[in-house]
PDB file of N, CA and C in Angstrom:
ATOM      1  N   UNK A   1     -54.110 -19.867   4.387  1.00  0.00           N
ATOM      2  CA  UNK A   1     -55.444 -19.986   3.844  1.00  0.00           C
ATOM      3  C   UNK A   1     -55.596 -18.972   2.716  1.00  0.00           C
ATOM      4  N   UNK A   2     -56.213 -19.149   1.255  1.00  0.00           N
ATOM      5  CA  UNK A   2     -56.286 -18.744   0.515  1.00  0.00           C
ATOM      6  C   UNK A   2     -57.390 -18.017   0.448  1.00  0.00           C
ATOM      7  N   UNK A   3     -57.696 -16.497   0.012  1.00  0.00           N
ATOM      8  CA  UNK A   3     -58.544 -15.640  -0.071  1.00  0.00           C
ATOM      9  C   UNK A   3     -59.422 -15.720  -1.254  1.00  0.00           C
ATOM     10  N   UNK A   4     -60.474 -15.649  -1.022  1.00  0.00           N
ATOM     11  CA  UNK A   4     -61.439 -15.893  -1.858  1.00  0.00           C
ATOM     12  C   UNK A   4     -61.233 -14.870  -2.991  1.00  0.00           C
ATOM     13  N   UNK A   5     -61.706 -15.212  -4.795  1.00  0.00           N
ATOM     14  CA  UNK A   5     -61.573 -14.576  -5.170  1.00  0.00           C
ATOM     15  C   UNK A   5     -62.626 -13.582  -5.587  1.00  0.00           C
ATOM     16  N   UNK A   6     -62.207 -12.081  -5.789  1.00  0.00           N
ATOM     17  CA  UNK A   6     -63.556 -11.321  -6.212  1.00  0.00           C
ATOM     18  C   UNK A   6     -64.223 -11.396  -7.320  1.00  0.00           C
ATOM     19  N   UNK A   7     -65.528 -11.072  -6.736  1.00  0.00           N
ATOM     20  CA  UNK A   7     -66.249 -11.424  -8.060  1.00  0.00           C
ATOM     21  C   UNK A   7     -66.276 -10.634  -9.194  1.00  0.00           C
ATOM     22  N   UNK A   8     -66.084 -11.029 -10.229  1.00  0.00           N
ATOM     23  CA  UNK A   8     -66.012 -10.225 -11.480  1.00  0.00           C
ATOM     24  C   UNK A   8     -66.941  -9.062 -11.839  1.00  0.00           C
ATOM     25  N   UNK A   9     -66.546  -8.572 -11.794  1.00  0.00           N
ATOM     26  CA  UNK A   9     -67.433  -6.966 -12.418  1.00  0.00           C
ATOM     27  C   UNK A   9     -68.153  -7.504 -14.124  1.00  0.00           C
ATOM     28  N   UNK A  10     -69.585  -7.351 -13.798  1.00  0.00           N
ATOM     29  CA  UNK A  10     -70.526  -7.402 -14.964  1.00  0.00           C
ATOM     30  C   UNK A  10     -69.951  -6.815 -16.368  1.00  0.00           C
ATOM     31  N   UNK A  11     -69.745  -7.654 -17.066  1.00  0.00           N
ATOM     32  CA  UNK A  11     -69.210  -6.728 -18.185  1.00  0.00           C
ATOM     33  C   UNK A  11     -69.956  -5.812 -19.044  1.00  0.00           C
ATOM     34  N   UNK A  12     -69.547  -4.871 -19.825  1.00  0.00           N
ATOM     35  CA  UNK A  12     -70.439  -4.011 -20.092  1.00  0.00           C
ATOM     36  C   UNK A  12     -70.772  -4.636 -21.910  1.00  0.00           C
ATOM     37  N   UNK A  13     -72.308  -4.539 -21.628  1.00  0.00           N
ATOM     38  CA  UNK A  13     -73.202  -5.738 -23.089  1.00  0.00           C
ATOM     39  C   UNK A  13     -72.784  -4.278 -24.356  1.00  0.00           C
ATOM     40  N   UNK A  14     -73.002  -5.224 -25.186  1.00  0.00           N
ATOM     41  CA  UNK A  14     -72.648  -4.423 -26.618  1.00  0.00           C
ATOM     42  C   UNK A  14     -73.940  -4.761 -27.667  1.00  0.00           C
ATOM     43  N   UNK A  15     -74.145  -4.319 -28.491  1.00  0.00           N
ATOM     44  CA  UNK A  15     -75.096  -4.151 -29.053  1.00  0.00           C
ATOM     45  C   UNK A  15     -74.526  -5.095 -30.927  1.00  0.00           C
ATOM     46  N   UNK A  16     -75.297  -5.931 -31.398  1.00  0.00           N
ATOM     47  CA  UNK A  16     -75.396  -6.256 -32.856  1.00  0.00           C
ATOM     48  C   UNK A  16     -76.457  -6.471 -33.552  1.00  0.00           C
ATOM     49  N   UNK A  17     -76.579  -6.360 -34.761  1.00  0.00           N
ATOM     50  CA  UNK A  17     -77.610  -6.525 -35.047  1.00  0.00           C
ATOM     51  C   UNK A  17     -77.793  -8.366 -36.090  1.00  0.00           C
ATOM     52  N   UNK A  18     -78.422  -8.809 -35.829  1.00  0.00           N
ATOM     53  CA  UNK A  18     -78.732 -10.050 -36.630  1.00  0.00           C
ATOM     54  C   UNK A  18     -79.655 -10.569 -37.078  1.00  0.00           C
ATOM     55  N   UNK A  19     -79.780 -11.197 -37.885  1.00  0.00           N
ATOM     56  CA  UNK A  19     -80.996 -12.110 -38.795  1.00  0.00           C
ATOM     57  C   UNK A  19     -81.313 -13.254 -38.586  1.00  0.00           C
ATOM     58  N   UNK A  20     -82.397 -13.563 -37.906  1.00  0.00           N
ATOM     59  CA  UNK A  20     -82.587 -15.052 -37.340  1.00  0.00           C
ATOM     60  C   UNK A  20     -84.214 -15.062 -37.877  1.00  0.00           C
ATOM     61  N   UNK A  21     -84.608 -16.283 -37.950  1.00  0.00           N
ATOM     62  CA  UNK A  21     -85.970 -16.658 -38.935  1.00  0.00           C
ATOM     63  C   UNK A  21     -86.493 -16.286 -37.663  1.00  0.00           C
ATOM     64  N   UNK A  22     -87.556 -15.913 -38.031  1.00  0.00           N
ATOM     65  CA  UNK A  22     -89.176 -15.636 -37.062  1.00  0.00           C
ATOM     66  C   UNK A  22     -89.405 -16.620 -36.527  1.00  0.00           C
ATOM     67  N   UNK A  23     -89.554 -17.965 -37.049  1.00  0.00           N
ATOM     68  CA  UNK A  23     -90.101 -18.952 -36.203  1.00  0.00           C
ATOM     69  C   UNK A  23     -89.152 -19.051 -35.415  1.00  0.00           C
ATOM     70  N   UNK A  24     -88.160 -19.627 -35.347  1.00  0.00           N
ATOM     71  CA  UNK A  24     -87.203 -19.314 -34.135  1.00  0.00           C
ATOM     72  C   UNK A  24     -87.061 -18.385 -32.549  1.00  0.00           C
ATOM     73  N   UNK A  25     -87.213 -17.295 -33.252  1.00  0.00           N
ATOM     74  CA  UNK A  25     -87.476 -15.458 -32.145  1.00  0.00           C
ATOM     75  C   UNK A  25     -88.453 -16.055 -31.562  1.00  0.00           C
ATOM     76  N   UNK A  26     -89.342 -16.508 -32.318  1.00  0.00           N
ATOM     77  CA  UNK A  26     -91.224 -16.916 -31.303  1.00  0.00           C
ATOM     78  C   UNK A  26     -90.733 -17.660 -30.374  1.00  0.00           C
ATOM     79  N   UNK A  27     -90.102 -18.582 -31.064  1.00  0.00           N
ATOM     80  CA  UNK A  27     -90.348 -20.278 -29.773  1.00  0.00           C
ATOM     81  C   UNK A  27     -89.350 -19.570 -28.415  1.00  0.00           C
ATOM     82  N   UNK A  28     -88.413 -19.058 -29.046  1.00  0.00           N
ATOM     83  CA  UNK A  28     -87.658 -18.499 -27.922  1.00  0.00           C
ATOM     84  C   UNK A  28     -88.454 -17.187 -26.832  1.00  0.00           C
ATOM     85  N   UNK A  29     -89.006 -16.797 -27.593  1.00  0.00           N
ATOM     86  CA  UNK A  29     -89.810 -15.257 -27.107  1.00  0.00           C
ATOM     87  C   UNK A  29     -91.080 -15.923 -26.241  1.00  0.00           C
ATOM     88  N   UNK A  30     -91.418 -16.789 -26.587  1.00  0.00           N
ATOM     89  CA  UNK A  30     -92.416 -18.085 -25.759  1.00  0.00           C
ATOM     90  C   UNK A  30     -91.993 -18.423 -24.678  1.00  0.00           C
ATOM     91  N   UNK A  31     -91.051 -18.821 -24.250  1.00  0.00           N
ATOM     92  CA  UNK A  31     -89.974 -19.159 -23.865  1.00  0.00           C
ATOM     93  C   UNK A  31     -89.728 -18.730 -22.047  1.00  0.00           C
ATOM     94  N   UNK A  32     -89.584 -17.716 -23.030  1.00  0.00           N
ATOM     95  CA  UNK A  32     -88.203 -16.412 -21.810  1.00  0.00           C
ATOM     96  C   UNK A  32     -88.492 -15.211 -22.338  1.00  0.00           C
ATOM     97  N   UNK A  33     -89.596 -14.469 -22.416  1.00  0.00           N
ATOM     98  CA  UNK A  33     -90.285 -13.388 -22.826  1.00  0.00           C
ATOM     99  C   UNK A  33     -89.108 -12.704 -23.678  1.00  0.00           C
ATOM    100  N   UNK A  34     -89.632 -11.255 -23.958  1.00  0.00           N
ATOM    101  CA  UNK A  34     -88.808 -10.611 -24.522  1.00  0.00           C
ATOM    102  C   UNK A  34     -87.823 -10.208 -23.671  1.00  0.00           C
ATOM    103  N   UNK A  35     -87.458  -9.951 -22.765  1.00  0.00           N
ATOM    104  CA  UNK A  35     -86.519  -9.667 -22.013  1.00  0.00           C
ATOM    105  C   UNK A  35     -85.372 -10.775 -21.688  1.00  0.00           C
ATOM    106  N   UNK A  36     -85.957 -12.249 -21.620  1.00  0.00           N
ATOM    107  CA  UNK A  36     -84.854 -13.035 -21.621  1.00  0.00           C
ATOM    108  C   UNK A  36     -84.556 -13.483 -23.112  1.00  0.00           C
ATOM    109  N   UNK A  37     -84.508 -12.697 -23.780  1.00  0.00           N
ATOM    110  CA  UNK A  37     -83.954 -13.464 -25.371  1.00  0.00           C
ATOM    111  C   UNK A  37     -82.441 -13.132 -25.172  1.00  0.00           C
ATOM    112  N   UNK A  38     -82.006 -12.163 -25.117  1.00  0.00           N
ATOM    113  CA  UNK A  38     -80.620 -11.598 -25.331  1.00  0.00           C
ATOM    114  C   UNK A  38     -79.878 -13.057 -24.452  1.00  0.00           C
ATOM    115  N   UNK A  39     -80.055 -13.481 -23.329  1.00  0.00           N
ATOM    116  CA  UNK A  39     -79.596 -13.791 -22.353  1.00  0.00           C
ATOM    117  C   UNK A  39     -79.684 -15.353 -23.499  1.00  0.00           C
ATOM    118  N   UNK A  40     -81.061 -16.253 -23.841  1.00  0.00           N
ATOM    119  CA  UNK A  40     -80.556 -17.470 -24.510  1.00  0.00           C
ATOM    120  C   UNK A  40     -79.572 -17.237 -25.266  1.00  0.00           C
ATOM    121  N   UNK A  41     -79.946 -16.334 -26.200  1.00  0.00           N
ATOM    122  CA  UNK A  41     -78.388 -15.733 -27.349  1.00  0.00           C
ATOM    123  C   UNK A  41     -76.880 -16.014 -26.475  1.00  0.00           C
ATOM    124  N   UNK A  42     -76.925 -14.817 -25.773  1.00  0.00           N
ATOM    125  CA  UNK A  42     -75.601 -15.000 -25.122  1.00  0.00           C
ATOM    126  C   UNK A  42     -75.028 -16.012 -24.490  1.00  0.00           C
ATOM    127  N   UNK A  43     -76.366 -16.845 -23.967  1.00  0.00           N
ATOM    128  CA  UNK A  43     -75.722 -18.575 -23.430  1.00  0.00           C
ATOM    129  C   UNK A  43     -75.302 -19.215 -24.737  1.00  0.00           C
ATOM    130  N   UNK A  44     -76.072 -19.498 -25.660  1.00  0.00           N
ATOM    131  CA  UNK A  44     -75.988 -20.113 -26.576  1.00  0.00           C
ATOM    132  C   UNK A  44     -74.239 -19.979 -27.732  1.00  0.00           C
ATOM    133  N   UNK A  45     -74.353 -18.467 -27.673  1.00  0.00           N
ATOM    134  CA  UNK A  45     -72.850 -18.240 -28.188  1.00  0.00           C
ATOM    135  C   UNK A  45     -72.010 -18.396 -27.408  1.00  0.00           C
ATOM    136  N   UNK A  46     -71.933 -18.552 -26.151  1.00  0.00           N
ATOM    137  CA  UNK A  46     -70.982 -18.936 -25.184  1.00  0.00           C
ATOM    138  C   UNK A  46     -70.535 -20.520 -25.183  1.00  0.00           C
ATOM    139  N   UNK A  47     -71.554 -21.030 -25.377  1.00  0.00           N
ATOM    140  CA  UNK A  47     -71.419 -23.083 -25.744  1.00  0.00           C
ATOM    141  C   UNK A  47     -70.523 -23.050 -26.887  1.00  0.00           C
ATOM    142  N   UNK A  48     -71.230 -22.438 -27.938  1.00  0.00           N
ATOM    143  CA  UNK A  48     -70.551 -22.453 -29.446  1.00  0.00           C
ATOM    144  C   UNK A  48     -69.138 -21.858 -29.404  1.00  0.00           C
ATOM    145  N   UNK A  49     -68.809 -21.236 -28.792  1.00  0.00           N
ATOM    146  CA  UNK A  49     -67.556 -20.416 -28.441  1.00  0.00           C
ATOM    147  C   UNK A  49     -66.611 -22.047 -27.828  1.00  0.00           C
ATOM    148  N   UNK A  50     -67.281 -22.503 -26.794  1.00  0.00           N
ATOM    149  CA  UNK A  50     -66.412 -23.278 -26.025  1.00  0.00           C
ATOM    150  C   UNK A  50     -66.092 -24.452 -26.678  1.00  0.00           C
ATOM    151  N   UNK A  51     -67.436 -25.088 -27.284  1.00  0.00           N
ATOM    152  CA  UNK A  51     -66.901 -26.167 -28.748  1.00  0.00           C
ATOM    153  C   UNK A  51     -65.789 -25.905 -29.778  1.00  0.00           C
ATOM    154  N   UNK A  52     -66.007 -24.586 -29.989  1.00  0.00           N
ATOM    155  CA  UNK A  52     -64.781 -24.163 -31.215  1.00  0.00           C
ATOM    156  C   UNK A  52     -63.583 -23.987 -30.256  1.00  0.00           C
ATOM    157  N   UNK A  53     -63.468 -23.863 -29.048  1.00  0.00           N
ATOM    158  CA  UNK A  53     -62.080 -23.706 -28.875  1.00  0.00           C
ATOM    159  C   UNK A  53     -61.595 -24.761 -28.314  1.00  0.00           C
ATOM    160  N   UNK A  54     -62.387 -26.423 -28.351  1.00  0.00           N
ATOM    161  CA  UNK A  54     -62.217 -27.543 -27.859  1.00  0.00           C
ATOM    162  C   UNK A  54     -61.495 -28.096 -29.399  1.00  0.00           C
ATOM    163  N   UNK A  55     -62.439 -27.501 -30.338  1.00  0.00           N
ATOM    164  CA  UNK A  55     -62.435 -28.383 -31.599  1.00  0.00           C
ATOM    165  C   UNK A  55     -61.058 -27.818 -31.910  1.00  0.00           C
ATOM    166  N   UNK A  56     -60.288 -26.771 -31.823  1.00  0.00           N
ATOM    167  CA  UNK A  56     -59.267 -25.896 -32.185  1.00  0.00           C
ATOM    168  C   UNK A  56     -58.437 -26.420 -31.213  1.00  0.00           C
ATOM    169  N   UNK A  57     -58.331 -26.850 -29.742  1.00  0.00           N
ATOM    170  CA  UNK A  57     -57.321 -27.744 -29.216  1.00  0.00           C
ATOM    171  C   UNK A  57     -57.087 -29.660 -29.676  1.00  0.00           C
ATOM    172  N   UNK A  58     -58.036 -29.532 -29.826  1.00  0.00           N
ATOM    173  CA  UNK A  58     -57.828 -31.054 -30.515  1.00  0.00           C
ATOM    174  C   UNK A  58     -57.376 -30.853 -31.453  1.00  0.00           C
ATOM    175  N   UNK A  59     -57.688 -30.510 -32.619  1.00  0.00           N
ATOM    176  CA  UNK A  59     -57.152 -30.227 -33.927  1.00  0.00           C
ATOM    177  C   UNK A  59     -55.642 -29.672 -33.771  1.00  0.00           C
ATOM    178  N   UNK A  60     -54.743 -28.785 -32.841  1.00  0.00           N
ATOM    179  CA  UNK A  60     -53.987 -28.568 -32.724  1.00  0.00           C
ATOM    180  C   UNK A  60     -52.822 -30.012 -32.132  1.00  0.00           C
ATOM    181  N   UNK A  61     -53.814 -30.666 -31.363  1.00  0.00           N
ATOM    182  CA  UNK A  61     -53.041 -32.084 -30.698  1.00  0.00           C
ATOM    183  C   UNK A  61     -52.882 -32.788 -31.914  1.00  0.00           C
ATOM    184  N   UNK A  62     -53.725 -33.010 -32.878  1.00  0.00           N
ATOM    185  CA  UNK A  62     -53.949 -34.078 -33.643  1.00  0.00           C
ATOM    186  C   UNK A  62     -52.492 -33.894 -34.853  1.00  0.00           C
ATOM    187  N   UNK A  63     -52.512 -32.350 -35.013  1.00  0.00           N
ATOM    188  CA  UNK A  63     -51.372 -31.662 -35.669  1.00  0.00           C
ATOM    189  C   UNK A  63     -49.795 -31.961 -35.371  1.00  0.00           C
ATOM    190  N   UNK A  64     -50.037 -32.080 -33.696  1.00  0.00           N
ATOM    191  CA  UNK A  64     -48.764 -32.361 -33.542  1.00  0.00           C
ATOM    192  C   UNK A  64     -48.767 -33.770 -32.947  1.00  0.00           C
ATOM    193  N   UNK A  65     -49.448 -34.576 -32.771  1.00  0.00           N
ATOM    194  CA  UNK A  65     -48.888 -36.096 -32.297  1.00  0.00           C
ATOM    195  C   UNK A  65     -49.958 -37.114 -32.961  1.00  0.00           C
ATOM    196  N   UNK A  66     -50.491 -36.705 -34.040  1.00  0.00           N
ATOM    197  CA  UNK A  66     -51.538 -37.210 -34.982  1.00  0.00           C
ATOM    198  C   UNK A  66     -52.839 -38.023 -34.127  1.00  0.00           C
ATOM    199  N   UNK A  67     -53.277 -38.397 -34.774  1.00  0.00           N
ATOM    200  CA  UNK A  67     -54.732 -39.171 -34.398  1.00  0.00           C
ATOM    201  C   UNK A  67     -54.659 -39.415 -33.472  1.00  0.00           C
ATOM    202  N   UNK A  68     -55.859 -40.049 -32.552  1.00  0.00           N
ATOM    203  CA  UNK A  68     -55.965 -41.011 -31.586  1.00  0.00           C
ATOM    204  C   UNK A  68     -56.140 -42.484 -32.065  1.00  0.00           C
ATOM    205  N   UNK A  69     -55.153 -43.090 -31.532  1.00  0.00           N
ATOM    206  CA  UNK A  69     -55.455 -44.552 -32.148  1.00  0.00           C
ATOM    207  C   UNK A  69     -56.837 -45.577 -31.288  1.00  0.00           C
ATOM    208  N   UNK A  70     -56.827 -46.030 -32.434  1.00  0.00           N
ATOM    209  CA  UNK A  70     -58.161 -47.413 -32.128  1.00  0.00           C
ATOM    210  C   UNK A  70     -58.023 -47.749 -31.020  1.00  0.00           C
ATOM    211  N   UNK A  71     -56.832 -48.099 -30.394  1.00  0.00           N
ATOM    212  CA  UNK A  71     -56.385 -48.957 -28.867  1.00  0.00           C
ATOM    213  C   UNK A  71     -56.775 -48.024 -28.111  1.00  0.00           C
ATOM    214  N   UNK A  72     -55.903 -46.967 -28.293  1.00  0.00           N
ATOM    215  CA  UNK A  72     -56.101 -45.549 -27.067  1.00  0.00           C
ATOM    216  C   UNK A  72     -57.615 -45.376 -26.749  1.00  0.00           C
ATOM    217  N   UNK A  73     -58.294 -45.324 -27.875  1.00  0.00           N
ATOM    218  CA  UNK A  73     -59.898 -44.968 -27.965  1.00  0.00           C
ATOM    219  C   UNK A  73     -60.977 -46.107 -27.206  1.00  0.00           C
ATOM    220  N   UNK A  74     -60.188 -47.307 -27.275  1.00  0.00           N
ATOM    221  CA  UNK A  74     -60.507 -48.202 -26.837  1.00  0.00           C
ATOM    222  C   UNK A  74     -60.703 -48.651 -25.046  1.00  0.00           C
ATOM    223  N   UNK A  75     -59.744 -48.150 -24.766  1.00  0.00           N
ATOM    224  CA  UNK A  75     -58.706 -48.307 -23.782  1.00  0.00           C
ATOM    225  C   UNK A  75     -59.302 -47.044 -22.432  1.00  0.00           C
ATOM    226  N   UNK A  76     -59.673 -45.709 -23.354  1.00  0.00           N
ATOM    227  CA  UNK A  76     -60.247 -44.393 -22.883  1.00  0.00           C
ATOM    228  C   UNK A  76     -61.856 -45.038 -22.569  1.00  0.00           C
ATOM    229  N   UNK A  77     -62.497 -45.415 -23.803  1.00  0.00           N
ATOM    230  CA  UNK A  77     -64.285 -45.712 -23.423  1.00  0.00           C
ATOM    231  C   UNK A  77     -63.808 -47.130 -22.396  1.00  0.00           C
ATOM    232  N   UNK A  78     -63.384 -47.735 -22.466  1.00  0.00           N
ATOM    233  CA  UNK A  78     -63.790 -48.706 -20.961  1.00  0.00           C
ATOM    234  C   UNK A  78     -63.168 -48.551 -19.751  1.00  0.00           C
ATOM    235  N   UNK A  79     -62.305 -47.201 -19.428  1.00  0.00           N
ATOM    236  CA  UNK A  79     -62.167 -46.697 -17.970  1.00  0.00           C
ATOM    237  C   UNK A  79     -63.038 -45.676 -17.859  1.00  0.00           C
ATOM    238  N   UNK A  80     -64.047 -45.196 -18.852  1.00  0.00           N
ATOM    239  CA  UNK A  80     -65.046 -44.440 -18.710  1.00  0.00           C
ATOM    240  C   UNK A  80     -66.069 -45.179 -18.102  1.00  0.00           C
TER     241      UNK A  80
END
């Protein structure tokens, strides 16, 4: 039987500074007060993080065994 694994130690947050329009900060600050802003940020760059490193494995497949063909694509949406 396999042992559960431990839970990760909180990593320690870092500080940047950035420029985002006002109307934006509001709707978010509306939202999830001031205290949960950092936290949409950090979800939000975490998605964008995971798209770019989807878009960067595909692009790497596509590099080495080229496109997906019409059939394949075909073939993929109707066992979906």
């Amino acid at each position: 039987m396999s042992t559960p694994a431990a839970s990760p130690t909180p990593e320690r947050a870092g500080k940047r500074s950035v420029s985002l329009p006002q109307s934006l900060m509001k709707e978010v600050e509306i939202r999830t007060g001031k205290s949960g802003f950092s936290a949409v940020v950090s979800e939000a760059l975490e998605q964008w993080l995971a798209v770019a490193k989807l878009r960067e494995a595909v692009e790497a497949d596509e590099g080495e065994f080229g496109p997906v063909s019409d059939e394949a694509m075909r073939r993929a949406e109707s066992e979906w």
